[in-house]
Protein backbone atom coordinates (compact mmCIF):
# COMPACT_ATOMS: atom_id res chain seq x y z
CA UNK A 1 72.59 40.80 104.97
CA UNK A 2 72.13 37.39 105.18
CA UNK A 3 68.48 37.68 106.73
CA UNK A 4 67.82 40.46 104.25
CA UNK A 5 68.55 38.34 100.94
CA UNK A 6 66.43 34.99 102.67
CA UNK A 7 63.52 37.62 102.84
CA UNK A 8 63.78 38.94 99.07
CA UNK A 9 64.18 35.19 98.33
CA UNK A 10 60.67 34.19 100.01
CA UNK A 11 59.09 37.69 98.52
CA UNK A 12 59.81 36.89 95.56
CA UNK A 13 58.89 33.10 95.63
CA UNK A 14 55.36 34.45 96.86
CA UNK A 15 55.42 36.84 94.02
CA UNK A 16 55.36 34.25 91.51
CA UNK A 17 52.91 31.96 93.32
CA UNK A 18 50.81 34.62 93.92
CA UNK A 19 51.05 36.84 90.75
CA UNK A 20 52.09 39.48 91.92
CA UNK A 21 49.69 40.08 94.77
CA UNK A 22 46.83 40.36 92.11
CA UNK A 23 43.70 38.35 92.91
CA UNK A 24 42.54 36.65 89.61
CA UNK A 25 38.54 36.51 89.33
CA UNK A 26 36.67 33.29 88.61
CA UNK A 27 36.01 29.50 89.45
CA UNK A 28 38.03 26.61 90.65
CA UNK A 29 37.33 24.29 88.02
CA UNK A 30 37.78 20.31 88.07
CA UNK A 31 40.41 18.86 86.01
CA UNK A 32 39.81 15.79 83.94
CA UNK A 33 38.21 12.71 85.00
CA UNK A 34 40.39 9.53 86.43
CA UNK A 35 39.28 7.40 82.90
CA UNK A 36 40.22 4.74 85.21
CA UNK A 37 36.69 5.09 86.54
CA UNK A 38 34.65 4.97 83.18
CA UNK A 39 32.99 1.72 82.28
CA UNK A 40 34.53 1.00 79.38
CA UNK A 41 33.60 -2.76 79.08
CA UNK A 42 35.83 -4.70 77.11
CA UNK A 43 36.72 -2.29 74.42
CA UNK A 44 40.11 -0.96 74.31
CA UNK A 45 41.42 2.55 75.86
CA UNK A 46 44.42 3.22 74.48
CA UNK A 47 45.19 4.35 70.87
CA UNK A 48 47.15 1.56 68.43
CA UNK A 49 50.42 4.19 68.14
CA UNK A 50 50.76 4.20 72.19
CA UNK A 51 54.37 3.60 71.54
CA UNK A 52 54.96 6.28 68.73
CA UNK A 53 54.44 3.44 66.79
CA UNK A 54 52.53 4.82 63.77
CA UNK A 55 51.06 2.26 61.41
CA UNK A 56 52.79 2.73 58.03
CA UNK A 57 50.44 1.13 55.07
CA UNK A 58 52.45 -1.53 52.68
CA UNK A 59 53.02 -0.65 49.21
CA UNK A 60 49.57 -2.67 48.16
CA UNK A 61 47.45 -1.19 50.20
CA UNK A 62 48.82 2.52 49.43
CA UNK A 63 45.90 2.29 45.94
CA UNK A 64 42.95 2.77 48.93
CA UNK A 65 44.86 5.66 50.58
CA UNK A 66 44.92 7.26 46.87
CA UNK A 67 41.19 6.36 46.47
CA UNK A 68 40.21 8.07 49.86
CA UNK A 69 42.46 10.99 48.20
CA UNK A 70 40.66 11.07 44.98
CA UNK A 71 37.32 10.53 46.80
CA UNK A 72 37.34 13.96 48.08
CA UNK A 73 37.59 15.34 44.29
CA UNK A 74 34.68 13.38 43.03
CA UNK A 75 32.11 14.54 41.68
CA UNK A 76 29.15 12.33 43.51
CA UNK A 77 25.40 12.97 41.87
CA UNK A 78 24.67 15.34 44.50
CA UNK A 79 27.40 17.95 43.59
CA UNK A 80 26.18 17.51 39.72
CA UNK A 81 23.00 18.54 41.45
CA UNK A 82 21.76 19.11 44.95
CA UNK A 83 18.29 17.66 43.90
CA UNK A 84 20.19 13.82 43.39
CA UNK A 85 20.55 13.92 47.32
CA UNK A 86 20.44 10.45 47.95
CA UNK A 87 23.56 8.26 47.65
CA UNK A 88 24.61 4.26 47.72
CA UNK A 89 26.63 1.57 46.58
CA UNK A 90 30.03 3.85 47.24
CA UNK A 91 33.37 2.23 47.13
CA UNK A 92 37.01 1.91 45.48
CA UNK A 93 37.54 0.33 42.61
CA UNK A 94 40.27 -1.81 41.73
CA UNK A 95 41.63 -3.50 38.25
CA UNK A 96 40.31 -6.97 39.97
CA UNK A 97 36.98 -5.97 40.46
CA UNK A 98 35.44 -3.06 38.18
CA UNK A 99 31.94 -1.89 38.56
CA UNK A 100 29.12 -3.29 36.79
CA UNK A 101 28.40 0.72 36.06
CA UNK A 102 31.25 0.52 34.01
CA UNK A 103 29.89 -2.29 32.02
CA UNK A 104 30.27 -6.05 32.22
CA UNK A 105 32.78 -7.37 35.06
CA UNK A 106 34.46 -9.79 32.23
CA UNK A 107 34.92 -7.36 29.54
CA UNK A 108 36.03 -4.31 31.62
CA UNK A 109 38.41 -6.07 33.97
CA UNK A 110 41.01 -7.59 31.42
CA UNK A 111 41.00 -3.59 30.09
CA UNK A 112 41.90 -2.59 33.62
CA UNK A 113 44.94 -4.95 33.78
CA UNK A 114 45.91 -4.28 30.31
CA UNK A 115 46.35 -0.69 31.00
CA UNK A 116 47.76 -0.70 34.42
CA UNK A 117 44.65 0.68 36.49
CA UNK A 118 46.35 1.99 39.53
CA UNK A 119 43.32 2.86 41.39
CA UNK A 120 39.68 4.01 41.41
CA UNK A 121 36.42 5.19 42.90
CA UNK A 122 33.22 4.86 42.37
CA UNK A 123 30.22 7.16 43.60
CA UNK A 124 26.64 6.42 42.98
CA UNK A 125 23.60 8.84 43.38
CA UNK A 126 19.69 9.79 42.47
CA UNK A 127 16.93 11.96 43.12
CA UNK A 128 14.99 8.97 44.27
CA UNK A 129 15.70 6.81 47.40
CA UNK A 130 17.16 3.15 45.92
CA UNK A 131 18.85 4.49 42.80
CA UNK A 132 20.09 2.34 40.28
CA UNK A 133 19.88 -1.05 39.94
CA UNK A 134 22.67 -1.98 37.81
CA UNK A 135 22.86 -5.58 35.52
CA UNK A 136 25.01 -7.45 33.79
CA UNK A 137 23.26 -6.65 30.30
CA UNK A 138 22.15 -3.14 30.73
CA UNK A 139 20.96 -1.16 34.03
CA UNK A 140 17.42 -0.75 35.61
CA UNK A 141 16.29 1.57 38.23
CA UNK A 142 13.68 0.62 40.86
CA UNK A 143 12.67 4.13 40.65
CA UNK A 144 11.07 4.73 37.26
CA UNK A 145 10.83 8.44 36.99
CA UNK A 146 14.06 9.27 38.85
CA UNK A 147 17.42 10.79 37.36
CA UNK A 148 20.71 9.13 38.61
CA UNK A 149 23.82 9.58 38.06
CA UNK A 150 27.00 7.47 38.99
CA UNK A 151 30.60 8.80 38.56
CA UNK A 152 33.61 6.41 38.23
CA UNK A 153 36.96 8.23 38.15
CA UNK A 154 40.16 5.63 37.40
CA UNK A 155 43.93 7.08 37.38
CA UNK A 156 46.41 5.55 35.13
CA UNK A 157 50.32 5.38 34.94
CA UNK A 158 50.11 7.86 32.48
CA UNK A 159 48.38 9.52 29.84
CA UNK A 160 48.41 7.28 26.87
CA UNK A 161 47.58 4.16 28.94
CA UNK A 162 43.77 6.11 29.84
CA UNK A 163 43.10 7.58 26.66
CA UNK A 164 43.79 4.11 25.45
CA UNK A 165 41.44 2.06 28.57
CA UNK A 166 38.81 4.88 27.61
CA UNK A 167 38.59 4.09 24.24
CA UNK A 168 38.55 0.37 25.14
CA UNK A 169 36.05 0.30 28.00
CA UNK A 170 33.79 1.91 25.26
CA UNK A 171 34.26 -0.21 22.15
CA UNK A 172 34.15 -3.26 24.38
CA UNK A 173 30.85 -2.18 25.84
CA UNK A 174 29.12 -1.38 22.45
CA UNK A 175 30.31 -4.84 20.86
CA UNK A 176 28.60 -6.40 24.40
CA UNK A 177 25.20 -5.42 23.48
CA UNK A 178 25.82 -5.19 19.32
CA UNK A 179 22.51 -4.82 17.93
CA UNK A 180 20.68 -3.46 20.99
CA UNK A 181 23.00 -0.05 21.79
CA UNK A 182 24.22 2.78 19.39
CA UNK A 183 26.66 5.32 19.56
CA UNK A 184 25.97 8.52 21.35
CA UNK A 185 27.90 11.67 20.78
CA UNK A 186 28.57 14.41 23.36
CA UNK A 187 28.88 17.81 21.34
CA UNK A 188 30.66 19.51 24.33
CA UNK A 189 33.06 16.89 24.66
CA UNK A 190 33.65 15.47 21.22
CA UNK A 191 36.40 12.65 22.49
CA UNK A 192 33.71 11.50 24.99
CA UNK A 193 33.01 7.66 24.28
CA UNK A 194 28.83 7.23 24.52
CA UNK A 195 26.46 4.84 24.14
CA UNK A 196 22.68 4.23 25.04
CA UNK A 197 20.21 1.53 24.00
CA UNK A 198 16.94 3.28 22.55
CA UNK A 199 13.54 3.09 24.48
CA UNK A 200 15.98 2.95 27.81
CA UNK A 201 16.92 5.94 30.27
CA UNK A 202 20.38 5.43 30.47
CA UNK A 203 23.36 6.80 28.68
CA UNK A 204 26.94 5.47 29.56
CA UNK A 205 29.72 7.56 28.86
CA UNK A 206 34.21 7.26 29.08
CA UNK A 207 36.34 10.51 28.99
CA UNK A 208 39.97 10.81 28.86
CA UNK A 209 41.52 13.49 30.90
CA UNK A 210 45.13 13.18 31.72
CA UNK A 211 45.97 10.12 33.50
CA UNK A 212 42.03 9.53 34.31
CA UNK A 213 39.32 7.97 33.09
CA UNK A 214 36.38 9.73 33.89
CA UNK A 215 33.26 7.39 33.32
CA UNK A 216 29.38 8.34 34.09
CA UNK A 217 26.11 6.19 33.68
CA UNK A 218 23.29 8.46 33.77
CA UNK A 219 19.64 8.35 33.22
CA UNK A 220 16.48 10.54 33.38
CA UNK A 221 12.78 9.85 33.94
CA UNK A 222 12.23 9.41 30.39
CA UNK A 223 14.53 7.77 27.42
CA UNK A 224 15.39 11.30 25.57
CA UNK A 225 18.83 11.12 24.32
CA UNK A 226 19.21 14.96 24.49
CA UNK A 227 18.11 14.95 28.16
CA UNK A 228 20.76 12.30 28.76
CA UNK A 229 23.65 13.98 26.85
CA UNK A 230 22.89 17.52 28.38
CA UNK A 231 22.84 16.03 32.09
CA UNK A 232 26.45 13.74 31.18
CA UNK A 233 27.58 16.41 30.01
CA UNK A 234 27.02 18.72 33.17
CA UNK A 235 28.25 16.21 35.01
CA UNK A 236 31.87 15.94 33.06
CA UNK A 237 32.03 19.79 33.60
CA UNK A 238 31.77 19.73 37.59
CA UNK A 239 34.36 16.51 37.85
CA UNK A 240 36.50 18.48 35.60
CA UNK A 241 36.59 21.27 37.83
CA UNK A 242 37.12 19.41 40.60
CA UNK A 243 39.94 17.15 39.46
CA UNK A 244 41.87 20.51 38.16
CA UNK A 245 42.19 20.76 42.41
CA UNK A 246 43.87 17.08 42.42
CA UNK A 247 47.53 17.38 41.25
CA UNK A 248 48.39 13.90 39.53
CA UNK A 249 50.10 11.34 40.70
CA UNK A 250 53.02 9.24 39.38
CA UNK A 251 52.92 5.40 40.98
CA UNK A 252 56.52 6.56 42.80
CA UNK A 253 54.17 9.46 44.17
CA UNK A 254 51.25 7.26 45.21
CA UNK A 255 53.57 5.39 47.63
CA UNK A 256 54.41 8.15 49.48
CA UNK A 257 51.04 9.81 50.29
CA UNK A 258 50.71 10.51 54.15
CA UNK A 259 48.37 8.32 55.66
CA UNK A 260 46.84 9.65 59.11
CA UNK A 261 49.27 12.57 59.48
CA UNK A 262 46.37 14.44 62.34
CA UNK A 263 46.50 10.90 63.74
CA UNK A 264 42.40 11.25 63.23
CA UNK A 265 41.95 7.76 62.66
CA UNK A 266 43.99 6.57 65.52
CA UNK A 267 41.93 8.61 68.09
CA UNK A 268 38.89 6.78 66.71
CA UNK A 269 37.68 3.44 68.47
CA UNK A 270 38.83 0.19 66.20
CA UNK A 271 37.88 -2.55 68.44
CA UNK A 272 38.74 -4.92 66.54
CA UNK A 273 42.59 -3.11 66.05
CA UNK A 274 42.27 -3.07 62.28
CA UNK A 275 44.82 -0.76 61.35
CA UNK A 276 44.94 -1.22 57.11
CA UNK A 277 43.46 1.30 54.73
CA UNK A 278 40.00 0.22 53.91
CA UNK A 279 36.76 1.43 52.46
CA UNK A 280 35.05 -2.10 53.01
CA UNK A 281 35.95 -2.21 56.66
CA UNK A 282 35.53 1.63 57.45
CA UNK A 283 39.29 2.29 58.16
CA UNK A 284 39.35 5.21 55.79
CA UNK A 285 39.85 9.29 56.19
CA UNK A 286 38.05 11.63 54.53
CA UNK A 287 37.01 15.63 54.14
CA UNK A 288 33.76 17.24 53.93
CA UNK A 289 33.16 15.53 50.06
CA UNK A 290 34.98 12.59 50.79
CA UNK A 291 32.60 11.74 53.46
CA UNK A 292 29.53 12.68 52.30
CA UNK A 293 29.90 10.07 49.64
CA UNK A 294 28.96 7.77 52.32
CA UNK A 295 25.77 9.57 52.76
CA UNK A 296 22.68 8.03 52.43
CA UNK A 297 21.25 11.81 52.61
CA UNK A 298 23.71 13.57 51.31
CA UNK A 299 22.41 16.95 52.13
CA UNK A 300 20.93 16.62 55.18
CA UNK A 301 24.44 15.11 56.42
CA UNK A 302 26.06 18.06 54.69
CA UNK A 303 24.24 20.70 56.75
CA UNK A 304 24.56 18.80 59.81
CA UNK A 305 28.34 18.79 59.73
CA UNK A 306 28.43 22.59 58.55
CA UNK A 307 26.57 22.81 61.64
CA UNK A 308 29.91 20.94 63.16
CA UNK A 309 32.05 23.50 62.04
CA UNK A 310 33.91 19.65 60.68
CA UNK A 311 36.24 19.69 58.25
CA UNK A 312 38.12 15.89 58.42
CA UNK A 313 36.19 12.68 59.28
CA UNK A 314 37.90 9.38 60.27
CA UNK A 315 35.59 6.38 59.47
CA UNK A 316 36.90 3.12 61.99
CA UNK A 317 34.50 0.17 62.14
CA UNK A 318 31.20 2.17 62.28
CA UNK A 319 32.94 4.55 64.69
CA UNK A 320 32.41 8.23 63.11
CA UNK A 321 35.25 10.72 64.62
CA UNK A 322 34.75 14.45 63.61
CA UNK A 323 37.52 17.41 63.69
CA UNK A 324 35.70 20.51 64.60
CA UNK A 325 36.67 24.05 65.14
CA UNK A 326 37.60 23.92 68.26
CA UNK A 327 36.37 23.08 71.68
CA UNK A 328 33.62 25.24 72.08
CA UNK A 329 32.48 23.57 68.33
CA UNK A 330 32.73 20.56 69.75
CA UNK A 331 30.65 20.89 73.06
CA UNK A 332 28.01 22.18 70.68
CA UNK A 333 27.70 19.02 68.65
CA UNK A 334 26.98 17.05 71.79
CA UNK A 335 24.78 19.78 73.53
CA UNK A 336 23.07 20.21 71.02
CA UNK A 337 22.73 16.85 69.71
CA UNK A 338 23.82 17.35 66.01
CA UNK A 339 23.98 13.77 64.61
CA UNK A 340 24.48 13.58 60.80
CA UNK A 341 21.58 11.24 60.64
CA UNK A 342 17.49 11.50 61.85
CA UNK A 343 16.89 10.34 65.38
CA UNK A 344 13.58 9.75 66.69
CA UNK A 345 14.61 11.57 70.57
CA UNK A 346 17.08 11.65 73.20
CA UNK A 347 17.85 8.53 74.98
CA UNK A 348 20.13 8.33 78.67
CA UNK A 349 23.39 9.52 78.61
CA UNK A 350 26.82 7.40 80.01
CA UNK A 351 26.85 8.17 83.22
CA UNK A 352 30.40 10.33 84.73
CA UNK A 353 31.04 11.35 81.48
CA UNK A 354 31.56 14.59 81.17
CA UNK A 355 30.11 16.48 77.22
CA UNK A 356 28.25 13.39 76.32
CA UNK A 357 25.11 12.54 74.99
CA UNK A 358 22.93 9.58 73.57
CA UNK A 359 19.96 9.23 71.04
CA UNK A 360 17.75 6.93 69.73
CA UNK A 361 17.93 6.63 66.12
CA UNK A 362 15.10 6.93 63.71
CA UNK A 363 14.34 3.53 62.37
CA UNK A 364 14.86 3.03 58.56
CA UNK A 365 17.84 1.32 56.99
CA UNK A 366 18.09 -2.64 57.87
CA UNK A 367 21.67 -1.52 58.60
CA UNK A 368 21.01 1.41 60.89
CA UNK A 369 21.93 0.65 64.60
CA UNK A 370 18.99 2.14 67.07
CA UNK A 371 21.35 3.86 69.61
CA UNK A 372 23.56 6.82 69.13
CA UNK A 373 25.99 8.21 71.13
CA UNK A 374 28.21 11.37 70.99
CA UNK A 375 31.00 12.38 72.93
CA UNK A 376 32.91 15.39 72.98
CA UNK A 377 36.78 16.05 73.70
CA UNK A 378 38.50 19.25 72.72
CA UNK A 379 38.38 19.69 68.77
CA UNK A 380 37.53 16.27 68.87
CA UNK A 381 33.55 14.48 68.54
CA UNK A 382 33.12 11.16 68.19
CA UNK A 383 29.98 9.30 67.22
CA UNK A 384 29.35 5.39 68.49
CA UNK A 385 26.21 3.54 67.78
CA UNK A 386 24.94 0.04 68.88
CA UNK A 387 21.52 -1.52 69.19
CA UNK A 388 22.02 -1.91 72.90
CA UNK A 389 22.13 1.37 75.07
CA UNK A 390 24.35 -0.19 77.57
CA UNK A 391 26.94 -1.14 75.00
CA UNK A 392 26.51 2.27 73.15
CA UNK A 393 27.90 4.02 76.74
CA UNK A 394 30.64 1.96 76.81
CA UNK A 395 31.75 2.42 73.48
CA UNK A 396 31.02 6.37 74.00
CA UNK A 397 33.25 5.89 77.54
CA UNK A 398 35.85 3.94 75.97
CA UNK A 399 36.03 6.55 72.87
CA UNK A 400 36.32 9.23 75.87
CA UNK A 401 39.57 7.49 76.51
CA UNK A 402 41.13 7.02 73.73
CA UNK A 403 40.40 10.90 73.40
CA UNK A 404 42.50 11.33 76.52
CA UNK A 405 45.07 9.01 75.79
CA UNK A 406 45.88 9.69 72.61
CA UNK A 407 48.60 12.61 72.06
């Protein structure tokens, strides 16, 4: 008996090892590579929340997590329409530093203080690569026949305090540049604030709605005041419609939003460890909209990360990290090179690095580094540039690891 139950024992140990006698088709494959080997250079390997220690944003810096929030419900030139493709000058706004689209710095920013401004955003857009050009008397363009658009949207504690700024920001503007600007009504929006100065393309308009303030300065090839008021007024309808998606917030609310609940942004390469919510760094977390504010071409980015099958973005000084679909998604984006900007051709890929890939970067923007380089991990894709190669496949090799270190 005894020998009988030691041989059921071993049959059915080499049952389970062997499932069941049943010979499984297919190939060995590797597992994943000792990052130990990668040359990483001096950039760092390991995520910032190694320890479970997830970075929790203080209460001041909680107005840039609700900007990044708002950012993805506003409306930026190119949603108004497709044709106003290219964007710049995108940021947060705060009641310390309001946007000269807005009107002059001194007269808007007392307003903002006044009133409580929690937070803000600001997106800028035009038909015409360079946009506006905006001054501290009344805006130019460097592009004389080109339509632009640029949409600030401003919450407030509540909505007496923004139907209040809105009527300020407007009177104080007008009384600025007395004698040179008039009124200008918007007959679909009769509480809109308007004003434009005749023989000029621009029309600047504040709208109350809720807690927000809903500002636009828009112009046209030519100074028609019906062309203006017809194109503000299509652009109040599609931030409307997109801020009925936004449920408010109180400022009790605001300090509890999430921040990096995917852990997205920690999976991204910060070598510099910057961990604080900020647009003017690049620690900031977007969707689809969100990010395309950042555009330069906002609709050639937007088909190339529809091509991504992306839907969040994690922005970490200049590092781009992408949440696909899925693995096979990802792969994709590196096999088949899908970088949301123009390169100019393929340049050598990091070498032991498994789904990788490197470009060379069409030259253009002052700002534009020449080398690319993608790297795929799962879901995950991430997206390093420098304007050495060697330092690119490093980054792209030390972004592989923080891929595969991070949980």
């Amino acid at each position: 008996m005894r020998r009988l139950r030691t041989a059921l024992l071993a049959a059915c140990s080499m049952t389970i090892l062997a499932a069941c006698g049943s010979i499984v088709p297919g190939t060995a494959q590797p597992g994943e590579i000792d990052i130990r080997n990668l040359d990483t250079g001096n950039y760092p390997t390991l995520p910032l929340n190694a320890h479970d220690d997830d970075y929790r944003p203080h209460f001041h810096e909680m107005k840039d997590v609700a900007a990044m929030r708002v950012a993805d419900h506003v409306a930026s030139a190119y949603d108004i329409d497709p044709r106003m493709k290219y964007g710049s000058l995108t940021w947060s706004i705060s009641s310390g530093v309001m946007p000269e689209e807005l009107g002059r710095k001194s007269e808007m920013e007392p307003i903002a203080k006044r009133h409580k401004m929690i937070y803000g955003f600001k997106s800028n857009g035009s038909d015409a690569e360079g946009g506006i050009f905006a001054t501290t008397d009344w805006p130019a363009k460097r592009q004389a026949n080109s339509t632009t658009v640029s949409t600030m949207v401003m919450q407030f504690p509540d909505d007496a305090r923004a139907k209040a700024a809105a009527t300020e920001f407007a009177e104080a503007d007008l009384a600025a540049t007395a004698g040179q600007n008039q009124p200008a009504a918007l007959p679909k929006y009769a509480e809109a604030h308007g004003n434009w100065r005749p023989g000029s393309p621009f029309l600047r308009t504040t709208l109350a709605r809720g807690p927000y303030v809903v500002a636009f300065l828009v112009s046209t090839p030519d100074p028609v005041l019906n062309s203006m008021v017809a194109l503000a007024e299509k652009a109040y309808d599609t931030q409307f419609s997109l801020l009925e998606q936004l449920p408010t917030l109180s400022p009790e609310q605001l300090l509890q939003l999430p921040w990096d609940p995917d852990h997205l942004l920690s999976r991204t390469l910060n070598p510099d460890k910057f961990q604080r919510p900020s647009f003017d760094d690049s620690n900031a977390l977007f969707s689809l909209r969100g990010v395309l504010q950042y555009a330069k071409d906002r609709d050639y980015a937007k088909q190339r990360f529809t091509a991504m099958r992306a839907d969040k973005f994690a922005l970490s000084s200049g590092t781009l990290v992408v949440h696909t679909a899925g693995p096979d998604a990802a792969r994709k984006v590196v096999a088949d090179r899908i970088t949301p900007t123009v390169v100019s051709g393929d340049a050598e890929a990091p070498a032991g690095l498994p789904d990788s890939a490197c470009v060379e970067n069409k030259s253009g923007a002052a700002s534009a580094k020449r080398f690319t380089c993608i790297v795929a991990y799962h879901e995950y894709v991430g997206f390093v540039s420098s304007n050495q190669l060697g330092d690119a496949k490093q980054r792209a090799a030390a972004q592989y690891s923080l891929f595969a270190n991070s949980r």
